[in-house]
N, C-alpha and C. Protein backbone atom coordinates (compact mmCIF):
# COMPACT_ATOMS: atom_id res chain seq x y z
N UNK A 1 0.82 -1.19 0.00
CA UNK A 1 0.00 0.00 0.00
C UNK A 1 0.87 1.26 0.00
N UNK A 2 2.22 1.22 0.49
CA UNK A 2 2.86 2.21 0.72
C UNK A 2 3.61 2.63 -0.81
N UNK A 3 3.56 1.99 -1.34
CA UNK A 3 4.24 1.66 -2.98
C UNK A 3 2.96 2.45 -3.74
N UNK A 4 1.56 2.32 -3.41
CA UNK A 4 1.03 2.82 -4.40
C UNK A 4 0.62 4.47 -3.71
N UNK A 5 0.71 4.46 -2.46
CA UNK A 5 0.77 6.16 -1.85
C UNK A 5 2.05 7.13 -2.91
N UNK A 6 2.93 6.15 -2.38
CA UNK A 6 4.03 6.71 -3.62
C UNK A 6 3.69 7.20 -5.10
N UNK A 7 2.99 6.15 -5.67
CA UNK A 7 2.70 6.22 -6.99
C UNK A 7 1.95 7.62 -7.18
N UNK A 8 1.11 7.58 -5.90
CA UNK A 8 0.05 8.70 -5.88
C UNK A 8 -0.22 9.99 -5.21
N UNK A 9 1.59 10.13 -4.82
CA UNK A 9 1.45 11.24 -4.27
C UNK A 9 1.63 12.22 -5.36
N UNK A 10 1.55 13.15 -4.58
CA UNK A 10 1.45 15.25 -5.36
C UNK A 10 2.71 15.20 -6.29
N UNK A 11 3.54 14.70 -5.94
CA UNK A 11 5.06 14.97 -7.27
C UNK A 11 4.71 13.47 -8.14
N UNK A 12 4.27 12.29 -7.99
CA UNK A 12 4.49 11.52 -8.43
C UNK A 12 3.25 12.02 -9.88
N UNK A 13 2.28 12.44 -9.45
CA UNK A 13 1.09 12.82 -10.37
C UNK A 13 1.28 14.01 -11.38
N UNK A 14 2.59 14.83 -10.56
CA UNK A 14 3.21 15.73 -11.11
C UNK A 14 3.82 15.57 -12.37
N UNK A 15 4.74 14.77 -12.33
CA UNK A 15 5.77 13.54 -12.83
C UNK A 15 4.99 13.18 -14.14
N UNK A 16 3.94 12.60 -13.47
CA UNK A 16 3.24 11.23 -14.56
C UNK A 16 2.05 12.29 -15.59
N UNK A 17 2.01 13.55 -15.17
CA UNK A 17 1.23 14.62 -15.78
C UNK A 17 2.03 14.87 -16.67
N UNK A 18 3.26 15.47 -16.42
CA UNK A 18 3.85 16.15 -17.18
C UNK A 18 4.36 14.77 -18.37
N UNK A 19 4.96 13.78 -18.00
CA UNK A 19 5.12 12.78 -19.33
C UNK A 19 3.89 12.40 -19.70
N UNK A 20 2.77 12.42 -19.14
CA UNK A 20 1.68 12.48 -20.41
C UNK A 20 1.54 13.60 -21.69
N UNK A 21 1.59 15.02 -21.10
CA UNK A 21 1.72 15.89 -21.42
C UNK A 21 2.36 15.85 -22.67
N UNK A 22 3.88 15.78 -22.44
CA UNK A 22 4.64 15.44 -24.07
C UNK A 22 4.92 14.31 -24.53
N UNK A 23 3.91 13.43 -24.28
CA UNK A 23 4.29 12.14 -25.58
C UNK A 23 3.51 12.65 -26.71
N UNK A 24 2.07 13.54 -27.09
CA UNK A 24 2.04 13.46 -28.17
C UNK A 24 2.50 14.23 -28.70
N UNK A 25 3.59 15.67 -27.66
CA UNK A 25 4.18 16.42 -29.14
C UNK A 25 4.99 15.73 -29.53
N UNK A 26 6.04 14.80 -28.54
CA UNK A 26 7.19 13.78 -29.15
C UNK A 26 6.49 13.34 -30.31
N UNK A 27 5.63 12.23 -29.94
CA UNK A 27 4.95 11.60 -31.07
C UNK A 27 5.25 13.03 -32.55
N UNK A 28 4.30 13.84 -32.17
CA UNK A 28 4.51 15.05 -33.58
C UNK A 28 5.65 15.18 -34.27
N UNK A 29 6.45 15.31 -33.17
CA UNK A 29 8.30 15.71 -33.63
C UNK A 29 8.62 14.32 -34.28
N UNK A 30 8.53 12.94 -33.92
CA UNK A 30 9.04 12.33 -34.26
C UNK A 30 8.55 12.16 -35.72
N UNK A 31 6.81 11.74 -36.16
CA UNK A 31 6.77 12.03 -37.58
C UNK A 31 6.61 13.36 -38.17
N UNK A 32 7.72 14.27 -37.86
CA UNK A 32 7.45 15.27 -39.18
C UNK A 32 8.58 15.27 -39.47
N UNK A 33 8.50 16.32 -40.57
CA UNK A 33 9.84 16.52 -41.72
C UNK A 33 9.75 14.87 -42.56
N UNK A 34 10.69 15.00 -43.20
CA UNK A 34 11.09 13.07 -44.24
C UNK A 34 10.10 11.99 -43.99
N UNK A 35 10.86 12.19 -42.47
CA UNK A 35 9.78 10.91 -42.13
C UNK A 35 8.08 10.76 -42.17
N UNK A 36 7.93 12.09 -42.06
CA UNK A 36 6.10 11.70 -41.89
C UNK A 36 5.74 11.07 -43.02
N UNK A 37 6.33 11.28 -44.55
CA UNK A 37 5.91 10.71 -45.65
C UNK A 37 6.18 9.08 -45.45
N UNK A 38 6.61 8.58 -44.69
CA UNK A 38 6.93 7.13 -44.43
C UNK A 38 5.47 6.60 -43.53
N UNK A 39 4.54 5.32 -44.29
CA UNK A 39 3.68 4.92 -43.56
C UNK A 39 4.28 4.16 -42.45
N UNK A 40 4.95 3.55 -42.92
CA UNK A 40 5.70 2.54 -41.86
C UNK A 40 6.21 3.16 -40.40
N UNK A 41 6.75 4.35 -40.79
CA UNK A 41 7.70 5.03 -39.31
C UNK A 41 5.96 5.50 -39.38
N UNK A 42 5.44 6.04 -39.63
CA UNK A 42 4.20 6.57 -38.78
C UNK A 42 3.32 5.81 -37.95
N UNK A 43 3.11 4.36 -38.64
CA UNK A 43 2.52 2.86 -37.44
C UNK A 43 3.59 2.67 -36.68
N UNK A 44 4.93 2.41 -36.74
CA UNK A 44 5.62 2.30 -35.85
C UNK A 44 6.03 3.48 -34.24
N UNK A 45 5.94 4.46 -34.99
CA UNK A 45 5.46 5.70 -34.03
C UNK A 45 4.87 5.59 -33.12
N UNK A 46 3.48 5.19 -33.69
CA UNK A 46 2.30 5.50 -33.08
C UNK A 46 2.12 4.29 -31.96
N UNK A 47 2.79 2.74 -32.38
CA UNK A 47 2.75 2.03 -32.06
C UNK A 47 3.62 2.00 -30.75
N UNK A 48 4.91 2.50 -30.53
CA UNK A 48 5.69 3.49 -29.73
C UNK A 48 5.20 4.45 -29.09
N UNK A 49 4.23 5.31 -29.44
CA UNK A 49 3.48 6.26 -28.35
C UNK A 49 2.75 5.33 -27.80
N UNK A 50 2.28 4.39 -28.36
CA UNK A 50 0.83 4.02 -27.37
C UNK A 50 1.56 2.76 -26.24
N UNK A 51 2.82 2.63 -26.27
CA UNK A 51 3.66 1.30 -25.20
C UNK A 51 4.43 2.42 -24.44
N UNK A 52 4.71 3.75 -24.48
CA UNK A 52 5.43 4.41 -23.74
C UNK A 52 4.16 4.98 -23.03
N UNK A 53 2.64 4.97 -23.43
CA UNK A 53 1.73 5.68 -22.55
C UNK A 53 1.22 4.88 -21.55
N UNK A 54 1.90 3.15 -21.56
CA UNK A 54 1.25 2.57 -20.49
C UNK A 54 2.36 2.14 -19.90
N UNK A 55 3.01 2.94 -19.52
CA UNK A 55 3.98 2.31 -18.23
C UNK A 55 3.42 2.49 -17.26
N UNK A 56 3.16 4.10 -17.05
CA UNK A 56 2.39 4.58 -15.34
C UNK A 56 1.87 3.61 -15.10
N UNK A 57 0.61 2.99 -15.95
CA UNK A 57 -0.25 1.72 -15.95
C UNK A 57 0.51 0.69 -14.99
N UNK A 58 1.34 0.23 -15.92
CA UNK A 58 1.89 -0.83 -15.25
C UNK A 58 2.55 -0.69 -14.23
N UNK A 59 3.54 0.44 -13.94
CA UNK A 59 3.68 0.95 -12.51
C UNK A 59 2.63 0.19 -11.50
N UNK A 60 1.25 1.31 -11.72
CA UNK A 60 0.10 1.34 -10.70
C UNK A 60 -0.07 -0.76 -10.17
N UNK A 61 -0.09 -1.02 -11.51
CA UNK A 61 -0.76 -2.68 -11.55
C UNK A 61 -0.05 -3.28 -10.87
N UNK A 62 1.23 -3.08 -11.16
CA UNK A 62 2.61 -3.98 -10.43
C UNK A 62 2.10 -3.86 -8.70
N UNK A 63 2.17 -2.31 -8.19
CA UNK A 63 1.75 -2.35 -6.79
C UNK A 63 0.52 -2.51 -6.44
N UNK A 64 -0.43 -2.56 -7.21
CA UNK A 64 -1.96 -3.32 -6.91
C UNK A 64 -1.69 -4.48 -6.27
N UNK A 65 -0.79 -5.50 -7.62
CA UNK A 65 -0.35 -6.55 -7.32
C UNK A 65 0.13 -7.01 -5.79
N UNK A 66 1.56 -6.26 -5.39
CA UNK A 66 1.80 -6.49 -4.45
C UNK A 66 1.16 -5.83 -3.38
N UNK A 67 -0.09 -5.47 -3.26
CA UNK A 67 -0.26 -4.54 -1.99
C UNK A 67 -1.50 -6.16 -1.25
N UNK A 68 -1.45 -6.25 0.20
CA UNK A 68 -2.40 -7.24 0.18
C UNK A 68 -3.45 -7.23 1.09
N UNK A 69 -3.76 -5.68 0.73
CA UNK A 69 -5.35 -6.09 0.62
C UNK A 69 -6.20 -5.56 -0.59
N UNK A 70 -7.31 -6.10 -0.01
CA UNK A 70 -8.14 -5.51 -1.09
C UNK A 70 -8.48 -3.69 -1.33
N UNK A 71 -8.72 -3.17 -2.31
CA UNK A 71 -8.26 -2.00 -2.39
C UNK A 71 -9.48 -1.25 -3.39
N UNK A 72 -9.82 0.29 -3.02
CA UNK A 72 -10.90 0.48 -3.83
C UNK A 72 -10.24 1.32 -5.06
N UNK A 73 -10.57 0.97 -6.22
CA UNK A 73 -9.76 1.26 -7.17
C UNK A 73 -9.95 2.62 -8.21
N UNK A 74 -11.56 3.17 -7.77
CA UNK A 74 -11.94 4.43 -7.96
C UNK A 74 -10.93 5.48 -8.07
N UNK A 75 -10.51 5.63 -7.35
CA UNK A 75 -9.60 7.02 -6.80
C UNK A 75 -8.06 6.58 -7.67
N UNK A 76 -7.80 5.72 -8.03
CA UNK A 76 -6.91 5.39 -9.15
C UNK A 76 -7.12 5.56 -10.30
N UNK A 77 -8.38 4.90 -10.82
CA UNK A 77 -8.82 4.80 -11.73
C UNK A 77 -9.17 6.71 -12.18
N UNK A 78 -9.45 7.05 -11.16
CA UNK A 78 -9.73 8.86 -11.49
C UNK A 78 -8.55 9.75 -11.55
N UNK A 79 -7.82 9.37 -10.75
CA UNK A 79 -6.35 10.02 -10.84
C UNK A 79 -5.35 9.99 -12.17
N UNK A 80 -5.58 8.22 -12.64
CA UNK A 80 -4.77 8.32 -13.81
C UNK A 80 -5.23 9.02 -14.72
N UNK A 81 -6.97 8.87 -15.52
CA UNK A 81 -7.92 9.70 -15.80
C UNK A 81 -7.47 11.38 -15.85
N UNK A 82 -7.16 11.68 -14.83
CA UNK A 82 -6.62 13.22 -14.53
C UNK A 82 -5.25 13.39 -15.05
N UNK A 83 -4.43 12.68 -14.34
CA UNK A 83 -3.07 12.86 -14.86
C UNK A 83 -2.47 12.07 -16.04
N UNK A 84 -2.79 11.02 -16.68
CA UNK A 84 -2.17 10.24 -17.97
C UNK A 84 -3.31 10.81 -19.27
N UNK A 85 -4.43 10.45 -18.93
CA UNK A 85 -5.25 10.27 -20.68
C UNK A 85 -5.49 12.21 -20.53
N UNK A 86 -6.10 12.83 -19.87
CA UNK A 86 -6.51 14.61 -19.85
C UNK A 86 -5.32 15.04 -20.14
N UNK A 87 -4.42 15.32 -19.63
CA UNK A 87 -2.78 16.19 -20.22
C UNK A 87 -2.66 15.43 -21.61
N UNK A 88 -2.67 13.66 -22.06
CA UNK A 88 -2.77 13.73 -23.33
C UNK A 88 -2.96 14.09 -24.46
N UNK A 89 -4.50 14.48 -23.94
CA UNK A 89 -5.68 14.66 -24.99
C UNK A 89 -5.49 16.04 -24.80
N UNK A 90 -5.38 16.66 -24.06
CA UNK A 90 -5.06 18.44 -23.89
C UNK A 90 -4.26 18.93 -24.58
N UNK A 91 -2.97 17.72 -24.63
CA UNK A 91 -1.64 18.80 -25.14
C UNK A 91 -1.94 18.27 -26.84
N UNK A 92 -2.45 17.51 -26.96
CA UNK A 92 -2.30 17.45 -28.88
C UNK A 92 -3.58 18.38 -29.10
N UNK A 93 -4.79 18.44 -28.31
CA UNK A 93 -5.38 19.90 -28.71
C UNK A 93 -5.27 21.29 -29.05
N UNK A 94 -4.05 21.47 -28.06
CA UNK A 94 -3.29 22.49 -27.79
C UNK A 94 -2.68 22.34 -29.42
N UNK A 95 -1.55 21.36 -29.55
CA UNK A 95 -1.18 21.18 -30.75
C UNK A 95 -1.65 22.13 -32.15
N UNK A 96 -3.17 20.89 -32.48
CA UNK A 96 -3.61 21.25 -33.18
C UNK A 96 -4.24 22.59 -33.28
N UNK A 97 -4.52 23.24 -32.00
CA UNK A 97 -5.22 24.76 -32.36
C UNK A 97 -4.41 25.97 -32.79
N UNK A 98 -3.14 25.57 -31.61
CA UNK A 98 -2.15 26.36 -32.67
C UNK A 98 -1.44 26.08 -34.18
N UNK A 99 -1.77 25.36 -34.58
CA UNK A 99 -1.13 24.40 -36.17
C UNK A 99 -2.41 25.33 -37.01
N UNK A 100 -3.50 25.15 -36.37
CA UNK A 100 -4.82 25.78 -37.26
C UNK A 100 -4.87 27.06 -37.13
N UNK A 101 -4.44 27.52 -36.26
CA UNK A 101 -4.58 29.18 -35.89
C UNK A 101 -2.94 30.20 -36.74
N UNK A 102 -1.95 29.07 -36.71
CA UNK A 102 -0.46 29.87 -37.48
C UNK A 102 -0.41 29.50 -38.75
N UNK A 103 -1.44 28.54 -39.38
CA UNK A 103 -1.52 27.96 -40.84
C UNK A 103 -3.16 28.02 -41.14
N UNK A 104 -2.83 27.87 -42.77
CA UNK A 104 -4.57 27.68 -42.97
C UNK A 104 -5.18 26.58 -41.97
N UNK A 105 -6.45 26.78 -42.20
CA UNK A 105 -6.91 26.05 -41.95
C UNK A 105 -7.51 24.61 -42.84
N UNK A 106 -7.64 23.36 -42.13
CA UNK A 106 -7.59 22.07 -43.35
C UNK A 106 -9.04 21.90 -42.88
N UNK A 107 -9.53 20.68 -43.41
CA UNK A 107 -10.53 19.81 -43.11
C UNK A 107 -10.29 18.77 -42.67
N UNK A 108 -9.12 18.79 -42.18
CA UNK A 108 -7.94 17.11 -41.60
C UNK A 108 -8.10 17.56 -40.32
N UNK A 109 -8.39 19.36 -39.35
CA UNK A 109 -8.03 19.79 -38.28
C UNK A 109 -8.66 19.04 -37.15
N UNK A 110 -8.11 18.60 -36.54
CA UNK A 110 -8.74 17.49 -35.39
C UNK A 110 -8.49 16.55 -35.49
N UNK A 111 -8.28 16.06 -36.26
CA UNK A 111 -8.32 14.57 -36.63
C UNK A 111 -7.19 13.77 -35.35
N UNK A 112 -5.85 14.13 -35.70
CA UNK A 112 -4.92 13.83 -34.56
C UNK A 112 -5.38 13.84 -33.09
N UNK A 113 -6.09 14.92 -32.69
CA UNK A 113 -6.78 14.83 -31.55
C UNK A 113 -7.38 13.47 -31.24
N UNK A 114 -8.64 13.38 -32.32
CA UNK A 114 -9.39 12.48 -32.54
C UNK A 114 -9.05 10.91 -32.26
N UNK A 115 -7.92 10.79 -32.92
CA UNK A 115 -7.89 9.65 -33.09
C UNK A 115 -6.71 9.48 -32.01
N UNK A 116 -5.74 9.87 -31.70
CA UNK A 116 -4.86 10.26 -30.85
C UNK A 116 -6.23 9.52 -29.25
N UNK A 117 -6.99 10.43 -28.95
CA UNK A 117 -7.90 10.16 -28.24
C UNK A 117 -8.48 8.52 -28.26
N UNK A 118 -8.95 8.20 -29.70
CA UNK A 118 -9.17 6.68 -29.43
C UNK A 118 -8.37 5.53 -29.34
N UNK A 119 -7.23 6.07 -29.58
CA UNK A 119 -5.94 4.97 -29.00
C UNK A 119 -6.03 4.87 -27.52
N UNK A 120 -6.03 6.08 -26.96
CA UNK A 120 -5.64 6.21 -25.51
C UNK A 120 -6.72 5.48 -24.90
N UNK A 121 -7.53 5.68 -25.00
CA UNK A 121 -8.84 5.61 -23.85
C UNK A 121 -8.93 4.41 -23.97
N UNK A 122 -9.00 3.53 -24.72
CA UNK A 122 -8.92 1.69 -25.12
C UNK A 122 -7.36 1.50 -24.31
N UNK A 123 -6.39 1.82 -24.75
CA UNK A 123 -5.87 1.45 -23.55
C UNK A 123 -5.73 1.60 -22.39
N UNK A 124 -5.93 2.81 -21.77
CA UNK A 124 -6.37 3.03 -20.05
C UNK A 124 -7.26 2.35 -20.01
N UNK A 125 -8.95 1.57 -20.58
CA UNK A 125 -9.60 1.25 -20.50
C UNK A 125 -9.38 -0.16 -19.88
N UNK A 126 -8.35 -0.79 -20.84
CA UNK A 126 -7.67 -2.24 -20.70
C UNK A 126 -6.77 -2.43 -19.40
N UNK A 127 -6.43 -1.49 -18.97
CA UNK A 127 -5.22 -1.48 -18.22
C UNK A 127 -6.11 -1.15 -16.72
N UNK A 128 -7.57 -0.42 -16.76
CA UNK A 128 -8.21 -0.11 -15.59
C UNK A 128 -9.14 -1.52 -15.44
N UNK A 129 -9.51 -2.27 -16.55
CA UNK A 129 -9.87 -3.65 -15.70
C UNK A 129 -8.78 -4.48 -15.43
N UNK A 130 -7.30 -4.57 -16.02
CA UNK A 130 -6.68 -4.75 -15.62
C UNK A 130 -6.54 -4.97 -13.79
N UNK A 131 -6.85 -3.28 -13.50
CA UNK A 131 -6.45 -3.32 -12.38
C UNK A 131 -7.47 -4.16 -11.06
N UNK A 132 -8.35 -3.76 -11.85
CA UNK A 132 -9.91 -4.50 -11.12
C UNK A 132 -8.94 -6.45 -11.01
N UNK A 133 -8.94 -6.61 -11.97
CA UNK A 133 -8.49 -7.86 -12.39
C UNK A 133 -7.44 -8.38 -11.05
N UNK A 134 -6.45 -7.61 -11.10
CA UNK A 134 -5.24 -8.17 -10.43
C UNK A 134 -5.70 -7.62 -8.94
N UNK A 135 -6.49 -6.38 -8.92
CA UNK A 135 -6.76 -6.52 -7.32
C UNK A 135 -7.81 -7.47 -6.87
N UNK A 136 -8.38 -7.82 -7.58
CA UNK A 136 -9.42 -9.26 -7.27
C UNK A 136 -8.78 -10.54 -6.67
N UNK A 137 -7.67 -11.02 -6.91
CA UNK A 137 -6.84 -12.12 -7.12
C UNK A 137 -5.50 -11.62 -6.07
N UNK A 138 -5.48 -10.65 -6.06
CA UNK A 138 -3.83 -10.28 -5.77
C UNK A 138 -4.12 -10.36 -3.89
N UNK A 139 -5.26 -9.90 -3.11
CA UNK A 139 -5.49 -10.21 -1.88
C UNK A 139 -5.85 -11.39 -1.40
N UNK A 140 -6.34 -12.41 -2.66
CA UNK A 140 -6.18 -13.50 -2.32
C UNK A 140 -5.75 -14.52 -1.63
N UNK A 141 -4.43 -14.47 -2.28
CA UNK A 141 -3.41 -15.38 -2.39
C UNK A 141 -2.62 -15.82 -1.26
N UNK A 142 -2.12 -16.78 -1.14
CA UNK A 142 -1.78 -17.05 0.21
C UNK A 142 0.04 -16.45 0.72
């Protein structure tokens, strides 16, 4: 339990805000210029943003795991919510409004948001029954 106070204290949320924050401009930086014209580096990218956005995840799960008792998982489940997928989805908004506001404007505008958004939430999604999952089992055990 003391492992996931850690996880969840004021700097640790700090921490895990702010690297939510810039994976999707990384993500941006990494496909533009040469490379964005490459489909391949752009699935591979993306495929790379979305395994660097679930570590915290696995952080949290690992000490679910070891903590032994049973545990209410709300206040996790809302925290990561706050600090991993919201700074996500914020900062490629951010992104895109300034991209649309210093350039024309496209009919593509959002889209990154968009879809950026449905990567994420399927995986926090997976990773929050996850946690249901392993705290079910994990107080169990002998």
């Amino acid at each position: 339990m003391e492992r996931l106070e850690k996880l969840y204290g004021r700097r640790a949320l700090l921490l895990k805000g702010a690297y939510c924050l810039f994976l999707p401009l990384l993500h941006v930086l990494a496909t533009s210029g040469s490379l964005a014209e490459s489909l391949s580096w752009l699935f591979l990218s993306t495929v790379l943003l979305g395994c660097l956005y679930t570590l915290p995840f696995w952080f949290t799960a690992s000490a679910i795991r070891k903590a032994k008792k049973h545990l209410h998982l709300l206040r996790f489940i809302a925290l990561d919510a706050g600090t991993c997928l919201l700074p996500a989805f914020v900062s490629a908004l951010v992104y895109e409004t300034v991209l649309h506001l210093t350039e024309n404007g496209s009919s593509l505008d959002g889209l990154y948001t968009l879809l950026l958004f449905f990567i994420l939430l399927p995986i926090s999604g997976l990773f929050w029954l996850l946690y249901a999952a392993v705290n079910r089992t994990s107080h169990t055990r002998p």
